[in-house]
Protein backbone atom coordinates (compact mmCIF):
# COMPACT_ATOMS: atom_id res chain seq x y z
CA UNK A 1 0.00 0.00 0.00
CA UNK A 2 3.22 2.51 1.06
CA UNK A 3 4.56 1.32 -2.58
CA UNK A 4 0.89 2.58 -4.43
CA UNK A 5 0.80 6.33 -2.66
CA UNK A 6 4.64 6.82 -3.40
CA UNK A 7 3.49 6.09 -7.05
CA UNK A 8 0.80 8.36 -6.93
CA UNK A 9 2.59 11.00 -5.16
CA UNK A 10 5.62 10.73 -7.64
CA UNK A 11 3.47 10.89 -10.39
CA UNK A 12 1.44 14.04 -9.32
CA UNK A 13 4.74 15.75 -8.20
CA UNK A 14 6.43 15.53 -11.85
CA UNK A 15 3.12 16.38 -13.68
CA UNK A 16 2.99 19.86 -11.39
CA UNK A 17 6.64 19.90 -11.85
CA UNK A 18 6.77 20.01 -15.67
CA UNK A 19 3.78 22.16 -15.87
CA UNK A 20 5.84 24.58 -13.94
CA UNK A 21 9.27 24.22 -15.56
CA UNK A 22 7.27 24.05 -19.18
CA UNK A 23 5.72 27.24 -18.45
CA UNK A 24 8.65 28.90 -17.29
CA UNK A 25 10.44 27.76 -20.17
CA UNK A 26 7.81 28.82 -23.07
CA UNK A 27 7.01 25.13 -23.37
CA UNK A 28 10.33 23.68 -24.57
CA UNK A 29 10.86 21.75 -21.41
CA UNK A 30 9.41 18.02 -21.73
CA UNK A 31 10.53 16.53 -18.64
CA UNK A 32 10.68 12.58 -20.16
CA UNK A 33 13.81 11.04 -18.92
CA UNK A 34 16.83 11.04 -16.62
CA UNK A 35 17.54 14.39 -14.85
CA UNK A 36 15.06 15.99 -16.36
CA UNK A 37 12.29 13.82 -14.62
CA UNK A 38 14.08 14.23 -11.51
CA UNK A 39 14.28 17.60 -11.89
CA UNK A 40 10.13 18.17 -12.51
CA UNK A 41 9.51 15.90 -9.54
CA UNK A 42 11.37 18.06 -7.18
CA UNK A 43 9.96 21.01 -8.73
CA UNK A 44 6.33 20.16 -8.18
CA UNK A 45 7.33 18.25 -5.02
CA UNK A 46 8.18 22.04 -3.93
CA UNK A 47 5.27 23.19 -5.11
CA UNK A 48 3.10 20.97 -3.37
CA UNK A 49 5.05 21.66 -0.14
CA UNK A 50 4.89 25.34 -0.03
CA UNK A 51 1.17 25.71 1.01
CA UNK A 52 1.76 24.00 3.92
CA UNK A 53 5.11 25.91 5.07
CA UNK A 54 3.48 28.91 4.59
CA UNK A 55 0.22 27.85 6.90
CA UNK A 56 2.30 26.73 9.39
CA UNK A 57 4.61 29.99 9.04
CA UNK A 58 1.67 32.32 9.55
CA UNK A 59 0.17 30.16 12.20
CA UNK A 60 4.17 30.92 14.01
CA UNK A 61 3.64 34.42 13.19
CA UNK A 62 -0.17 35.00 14.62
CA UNK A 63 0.39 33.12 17.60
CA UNK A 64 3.21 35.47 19.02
């Protein structure tokens, strides 16, 4: 079961991630092999991250 949401979470983390690094690139980035898949899955795992840093940065920030 571990092995099926690491899948799905991989997956959804390079889709975001080449989204991302196509837009930013005008759509020349394709984000199909090697580094480059790497590269879009840390990307959009960022991306997905980021939300919750910043809740839990403002929650810091209002309770002080």
């Amino acid at each position: 079961m571990d092995f099926i949401s690491d899948v799905a979470i991989n997956l959804l983390a390079h889709r975001i991630g080449s989204r991302v690094l196509a837009f930013l690139s005008g759509g020349r980035f394709q984000g199909e092999r090697g580094f480059a898949w790497g590269f879009a899955v840390a990307v959009g795992g960022l991306v997905l991250i980021v939300p919750l840093v910043a809740f839990i940065a403002w929650m810091i920030h209002t309770g002080s």
